[in-house]
Protein backbone atom coordinates (compact mmCIF):
# COMPACT_ATOMS: atom_id res chain seq x y z
CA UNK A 1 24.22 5.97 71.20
CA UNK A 2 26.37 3.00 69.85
CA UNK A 3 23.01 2.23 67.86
CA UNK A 4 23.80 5.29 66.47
CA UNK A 5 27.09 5.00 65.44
CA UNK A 6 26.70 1.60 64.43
CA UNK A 7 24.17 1.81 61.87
CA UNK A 8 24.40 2.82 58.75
CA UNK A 9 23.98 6.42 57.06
CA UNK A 10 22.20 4.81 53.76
CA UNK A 11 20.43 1.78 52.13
CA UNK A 12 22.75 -0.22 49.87
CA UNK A 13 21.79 -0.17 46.38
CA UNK A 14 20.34 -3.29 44.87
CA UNK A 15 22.19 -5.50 42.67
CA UNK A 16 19.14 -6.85 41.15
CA UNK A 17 19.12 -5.55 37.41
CA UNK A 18 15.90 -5.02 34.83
CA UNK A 19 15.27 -7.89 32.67
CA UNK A 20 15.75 -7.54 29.07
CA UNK A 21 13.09 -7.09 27.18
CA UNK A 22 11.42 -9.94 24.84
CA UNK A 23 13.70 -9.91 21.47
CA UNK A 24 12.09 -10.26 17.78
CA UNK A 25 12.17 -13.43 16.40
CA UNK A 26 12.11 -12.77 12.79
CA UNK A 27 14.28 -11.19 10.81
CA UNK A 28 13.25 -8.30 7.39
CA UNK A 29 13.44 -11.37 4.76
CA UNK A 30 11.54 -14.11 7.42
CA UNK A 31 9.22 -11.19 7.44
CA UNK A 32 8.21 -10.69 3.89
CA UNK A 33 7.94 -14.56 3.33
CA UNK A 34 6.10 -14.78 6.33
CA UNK A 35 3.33 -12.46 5.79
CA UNK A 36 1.73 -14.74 3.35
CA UNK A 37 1.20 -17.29 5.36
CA UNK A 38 1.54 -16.48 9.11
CA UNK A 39 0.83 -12.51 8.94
CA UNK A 40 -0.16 -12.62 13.06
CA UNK A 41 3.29 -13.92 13.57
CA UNK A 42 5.00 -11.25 11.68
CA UNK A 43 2.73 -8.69 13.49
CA UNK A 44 3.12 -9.43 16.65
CA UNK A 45 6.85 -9.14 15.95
CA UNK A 46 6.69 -6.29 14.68
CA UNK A 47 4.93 -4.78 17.91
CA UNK A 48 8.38 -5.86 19.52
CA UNK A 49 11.12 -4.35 17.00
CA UNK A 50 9.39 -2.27 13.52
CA UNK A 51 11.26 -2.73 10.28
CA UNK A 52 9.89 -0.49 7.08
CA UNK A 53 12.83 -0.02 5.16
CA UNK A 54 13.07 -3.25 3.13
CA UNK A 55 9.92 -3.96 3.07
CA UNK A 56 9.11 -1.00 1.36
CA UNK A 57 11.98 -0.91 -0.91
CA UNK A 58 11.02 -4.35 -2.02
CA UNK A 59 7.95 -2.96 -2.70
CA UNK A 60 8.83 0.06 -4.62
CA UNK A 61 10.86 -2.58 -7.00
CA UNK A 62 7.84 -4.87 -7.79
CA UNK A 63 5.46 -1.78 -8.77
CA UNK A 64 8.43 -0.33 -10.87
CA UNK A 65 8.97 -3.89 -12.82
CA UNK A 66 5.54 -4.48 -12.62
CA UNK A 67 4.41 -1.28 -14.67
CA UNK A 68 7.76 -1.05 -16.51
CA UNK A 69 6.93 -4.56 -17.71
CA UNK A 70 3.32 -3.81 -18.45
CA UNK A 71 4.09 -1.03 -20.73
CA UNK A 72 5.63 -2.94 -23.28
CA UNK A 73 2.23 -4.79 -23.90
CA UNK A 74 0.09 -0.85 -23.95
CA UNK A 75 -0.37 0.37 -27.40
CA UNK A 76 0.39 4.07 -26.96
CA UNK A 77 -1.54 5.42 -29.82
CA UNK A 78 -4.63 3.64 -29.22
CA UNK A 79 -4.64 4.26 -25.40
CA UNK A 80 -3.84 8.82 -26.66
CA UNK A 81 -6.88 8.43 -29.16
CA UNK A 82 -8.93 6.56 -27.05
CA UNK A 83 -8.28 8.85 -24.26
CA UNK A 84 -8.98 11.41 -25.96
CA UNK A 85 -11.96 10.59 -27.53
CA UNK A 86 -13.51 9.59 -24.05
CA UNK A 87 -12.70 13.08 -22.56
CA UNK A 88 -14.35 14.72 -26.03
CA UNK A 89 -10.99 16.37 -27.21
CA UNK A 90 -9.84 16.35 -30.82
CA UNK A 91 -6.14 16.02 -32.09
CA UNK A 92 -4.39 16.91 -34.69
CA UNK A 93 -1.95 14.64 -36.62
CA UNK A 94 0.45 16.92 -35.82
CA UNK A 95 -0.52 16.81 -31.92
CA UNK A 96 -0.23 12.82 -31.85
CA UNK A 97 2.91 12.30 -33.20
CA UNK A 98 4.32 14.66 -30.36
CA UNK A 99 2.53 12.93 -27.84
CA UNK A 100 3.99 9.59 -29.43
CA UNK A 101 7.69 11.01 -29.63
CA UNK A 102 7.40 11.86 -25.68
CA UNK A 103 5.98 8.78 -24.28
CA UNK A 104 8.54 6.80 -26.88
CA UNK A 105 11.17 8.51 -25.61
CA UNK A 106 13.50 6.23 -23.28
CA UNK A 107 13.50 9.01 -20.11
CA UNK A 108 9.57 8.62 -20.14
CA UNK A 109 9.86 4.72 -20.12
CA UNK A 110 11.84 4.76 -17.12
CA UNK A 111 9.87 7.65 -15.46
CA UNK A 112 6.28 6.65 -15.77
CA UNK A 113 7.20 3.60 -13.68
CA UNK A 114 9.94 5.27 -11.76
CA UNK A 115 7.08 7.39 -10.32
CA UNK A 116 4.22 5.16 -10.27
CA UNK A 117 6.27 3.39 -7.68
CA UNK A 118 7.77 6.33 -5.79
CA UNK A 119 4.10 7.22 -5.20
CA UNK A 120 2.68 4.10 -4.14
CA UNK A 121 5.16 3.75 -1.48
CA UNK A 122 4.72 7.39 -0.75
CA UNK A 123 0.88 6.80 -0.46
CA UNK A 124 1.71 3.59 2.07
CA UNK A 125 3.53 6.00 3.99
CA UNK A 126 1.10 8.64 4.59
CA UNK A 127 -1.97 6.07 5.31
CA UNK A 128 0.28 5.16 8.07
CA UNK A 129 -0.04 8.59 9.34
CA UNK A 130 -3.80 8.56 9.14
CA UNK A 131 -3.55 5.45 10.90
CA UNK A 132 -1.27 6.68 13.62
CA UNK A 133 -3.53 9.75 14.44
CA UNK A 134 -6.36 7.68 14.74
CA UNK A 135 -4.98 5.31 16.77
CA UNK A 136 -3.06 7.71 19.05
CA UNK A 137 -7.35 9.20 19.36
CA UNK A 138 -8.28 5.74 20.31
CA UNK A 139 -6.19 5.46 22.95
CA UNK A 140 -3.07 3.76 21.44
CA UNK A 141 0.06 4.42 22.74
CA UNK A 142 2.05 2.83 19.57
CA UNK A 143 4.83 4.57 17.59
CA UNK A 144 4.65 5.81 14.34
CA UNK A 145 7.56 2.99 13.47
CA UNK A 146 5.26 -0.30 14.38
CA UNK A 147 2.22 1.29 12.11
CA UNK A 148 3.68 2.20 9.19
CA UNK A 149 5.59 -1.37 9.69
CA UNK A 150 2.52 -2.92 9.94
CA UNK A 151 0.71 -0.74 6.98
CA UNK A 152 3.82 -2.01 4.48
CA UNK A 153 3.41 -5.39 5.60
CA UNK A 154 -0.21 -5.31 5.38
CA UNK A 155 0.17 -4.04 1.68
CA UNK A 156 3.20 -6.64 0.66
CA UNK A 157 1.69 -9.45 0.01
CA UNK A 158 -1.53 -8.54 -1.95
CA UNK A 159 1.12 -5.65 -3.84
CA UNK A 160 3.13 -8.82 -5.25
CA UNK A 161 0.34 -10.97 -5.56
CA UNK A 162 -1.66 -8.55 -7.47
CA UNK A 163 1.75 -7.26 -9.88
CA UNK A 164 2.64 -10.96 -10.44
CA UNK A 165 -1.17 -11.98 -11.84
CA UNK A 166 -1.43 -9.01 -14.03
CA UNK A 167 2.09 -9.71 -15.58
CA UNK A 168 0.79 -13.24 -16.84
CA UNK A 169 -2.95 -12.34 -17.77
CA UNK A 170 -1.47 -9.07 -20.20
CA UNK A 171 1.68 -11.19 -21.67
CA UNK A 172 -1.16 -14.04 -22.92
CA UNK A 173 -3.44 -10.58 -23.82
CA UNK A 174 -0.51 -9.59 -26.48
CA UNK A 175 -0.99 -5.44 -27.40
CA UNK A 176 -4.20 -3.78 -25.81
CA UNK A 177 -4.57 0.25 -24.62
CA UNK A 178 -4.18 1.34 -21.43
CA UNK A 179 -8.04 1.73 -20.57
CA UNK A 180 -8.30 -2.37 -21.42
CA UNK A 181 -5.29 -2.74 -19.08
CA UNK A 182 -7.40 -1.83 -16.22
CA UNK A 183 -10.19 -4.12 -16.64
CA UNK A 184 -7.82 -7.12 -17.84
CA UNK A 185 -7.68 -8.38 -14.58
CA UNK A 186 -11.34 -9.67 -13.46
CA UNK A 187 -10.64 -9.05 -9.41
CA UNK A 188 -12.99 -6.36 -9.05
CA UNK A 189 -16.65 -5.23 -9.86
CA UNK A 190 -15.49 -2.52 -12.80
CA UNK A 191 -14.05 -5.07 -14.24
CA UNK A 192 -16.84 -6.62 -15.85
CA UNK A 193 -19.28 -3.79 -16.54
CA UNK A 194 -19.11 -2.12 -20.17
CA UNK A 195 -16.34 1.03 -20.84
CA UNK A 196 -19.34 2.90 -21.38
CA UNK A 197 -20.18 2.94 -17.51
CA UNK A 198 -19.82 6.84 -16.24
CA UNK A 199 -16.22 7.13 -14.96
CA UNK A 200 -17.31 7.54 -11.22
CA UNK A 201 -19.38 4.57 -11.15
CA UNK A 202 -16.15 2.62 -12.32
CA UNK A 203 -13.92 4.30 -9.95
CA UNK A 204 -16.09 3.12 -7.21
CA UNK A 205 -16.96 -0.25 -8.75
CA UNK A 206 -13.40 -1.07 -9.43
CA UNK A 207 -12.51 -0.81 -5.46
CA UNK A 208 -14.24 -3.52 -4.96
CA UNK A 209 -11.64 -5.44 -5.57
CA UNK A 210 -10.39 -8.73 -4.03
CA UNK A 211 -6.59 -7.74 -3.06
CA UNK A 212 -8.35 -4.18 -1.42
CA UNK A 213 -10.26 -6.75 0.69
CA UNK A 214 -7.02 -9.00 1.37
CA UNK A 215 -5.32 -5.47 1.97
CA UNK A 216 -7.92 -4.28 4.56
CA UNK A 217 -8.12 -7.40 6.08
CA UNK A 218 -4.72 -7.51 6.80
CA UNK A 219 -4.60 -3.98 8.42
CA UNK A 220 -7.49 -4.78 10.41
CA UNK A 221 -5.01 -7.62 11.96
CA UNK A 222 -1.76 -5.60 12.16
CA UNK A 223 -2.97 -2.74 13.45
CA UNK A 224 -5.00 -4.63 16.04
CA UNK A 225 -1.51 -6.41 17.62
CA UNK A 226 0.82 -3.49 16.81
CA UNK A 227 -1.52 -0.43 18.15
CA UNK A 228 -2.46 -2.50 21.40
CA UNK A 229 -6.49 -1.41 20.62
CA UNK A 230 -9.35 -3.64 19.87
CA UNK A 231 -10.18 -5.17 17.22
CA UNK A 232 -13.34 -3.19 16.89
CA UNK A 233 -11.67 -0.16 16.91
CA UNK A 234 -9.06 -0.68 14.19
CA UNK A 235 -11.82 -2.05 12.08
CA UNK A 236 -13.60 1.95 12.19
CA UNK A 237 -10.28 3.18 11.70
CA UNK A 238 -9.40 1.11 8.80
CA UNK A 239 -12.76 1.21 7.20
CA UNK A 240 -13.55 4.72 8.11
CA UNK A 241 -10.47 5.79 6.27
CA UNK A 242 -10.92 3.01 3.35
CA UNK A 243 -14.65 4.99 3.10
CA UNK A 244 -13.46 8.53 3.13
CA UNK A 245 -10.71 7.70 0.25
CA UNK A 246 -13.00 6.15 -2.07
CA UNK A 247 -15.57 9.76 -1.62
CA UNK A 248 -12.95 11.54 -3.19
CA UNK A 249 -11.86 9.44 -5.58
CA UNK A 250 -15.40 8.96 -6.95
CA UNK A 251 -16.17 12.69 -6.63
CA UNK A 252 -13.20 13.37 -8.12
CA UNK A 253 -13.73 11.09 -10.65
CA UNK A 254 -17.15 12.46 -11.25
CA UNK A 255 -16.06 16.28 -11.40
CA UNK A 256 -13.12 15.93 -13.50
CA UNK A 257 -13.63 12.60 -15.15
């Protein structure tokens, strides 16, 4: 009976407490430097806190100077007659000196780049969707925050690599038309067969390119620390998806040219 009384009617809680969690060691700016040069570091970092928002903002602002800048050096006329002459249309006098009054017009200078931009980071964005869903298939139990982290960091460094070698290869070029602006830079296969090559074979020929590979290779990596899957895994992802976007650009390429 005293045994009873004496003992008590509950367990005392224990005072023992979780241990934090591991912290990230790198902050957005020791991120962006870092991904040139130690991109496993910044990954695995990642994994433990995602960051996207200045690294993609810093992005968006190199593609905007980068094509801003770049379309100082395209001769507009050429690149509308050439243009047209490749898709088999005629125009009038009349019809060029509209198209030149639009695309001199300052609101088209600063929109052409404004959206080139806006688009690329929107299309950085939405691969990190595909590559969420087909993580999430393979078993991954990531967030959508750490991928498209990852993707933008995967994309940084080739993005400003790229941008920064095609500003000083077109101001030593002087004036050229925007179909020579796309072959000025010899990183890929399309680059060095003739403009008379049928638009879909260029389209696929010019993805071949040596900052895709950097790109790809980099994903591979990120999405291999951040998704917590193998590396043979996120290389089918990455190249399964890299595969299915280059069908429809070359069959889009070959149906509407």
């Amino acid at each position: 009976m005293d045994e009873l009384i004496d003992r008590p009617s509950y367990e005392p809680e224990s005072s023992s407490h979780d241990e934090p969690g591991p912290t990230p060691k790198l902050s957005a700016l020791q991120r962006l430097i870092k991904a040139f040069y130690a991109p496993g570091e910044v990954f695995s970092d990642i994994r433990v806190k995602p960051t996207w928002l200045v690294v993609l903002l810093v992005t968006l602002i190199t593609v905007f100077a980068a094509v801003y800048g770049a379309m100082s050096h395209v001769d507009m006329e050429a690149t509308i007659r050439a243009n047209a002459e490749n898709t088999g249309r005629e125009m009038s006098e009349e019809q060029l000196d509209q198209a030149m009054k639009f695309m001199d017009s300052t609101w088209f200078k600063f929109l052409q780049p404004a959206a080139g931009s806006i688009f690329y980071v929107a299309g950085i964005a939405l691969l990190a969707v595909v590559f969420f869903l087909a993580l999430k298939l393979a078993g991954s139990e990531t967030t959508y925050s750490r991928i498209l982290s990852s993707t933008a960091h995967s994309y940084w460094p080739p993005t400003l690599a790229s941008c920064i070698l095609g500003a000083i290869v077109m101001s030593r070029s002087g004036t050229i038309t925007g179909i020579e602006a796309q072959s000025l830079v010899k990183s890929n296969v399309g680059a060095f067969l003739s403009p008379e090559t049928p638009g879909w074979i260029l389209t696929a020929a010019r993805s071949f390119d040596i900052f895709n590979i950097w790109i790809i290779s980099l994903t591979v990596m990120g999405l291999s620390i951040t998704g917590g899957v193998s590396r043979k895994a996120t290389i089918v992802v990455v190249v399964a998806t890299w595969l299915a976007y280059l069908t429809i650009k070359v069959v889009w390429a070959a149906l509407f040219g």
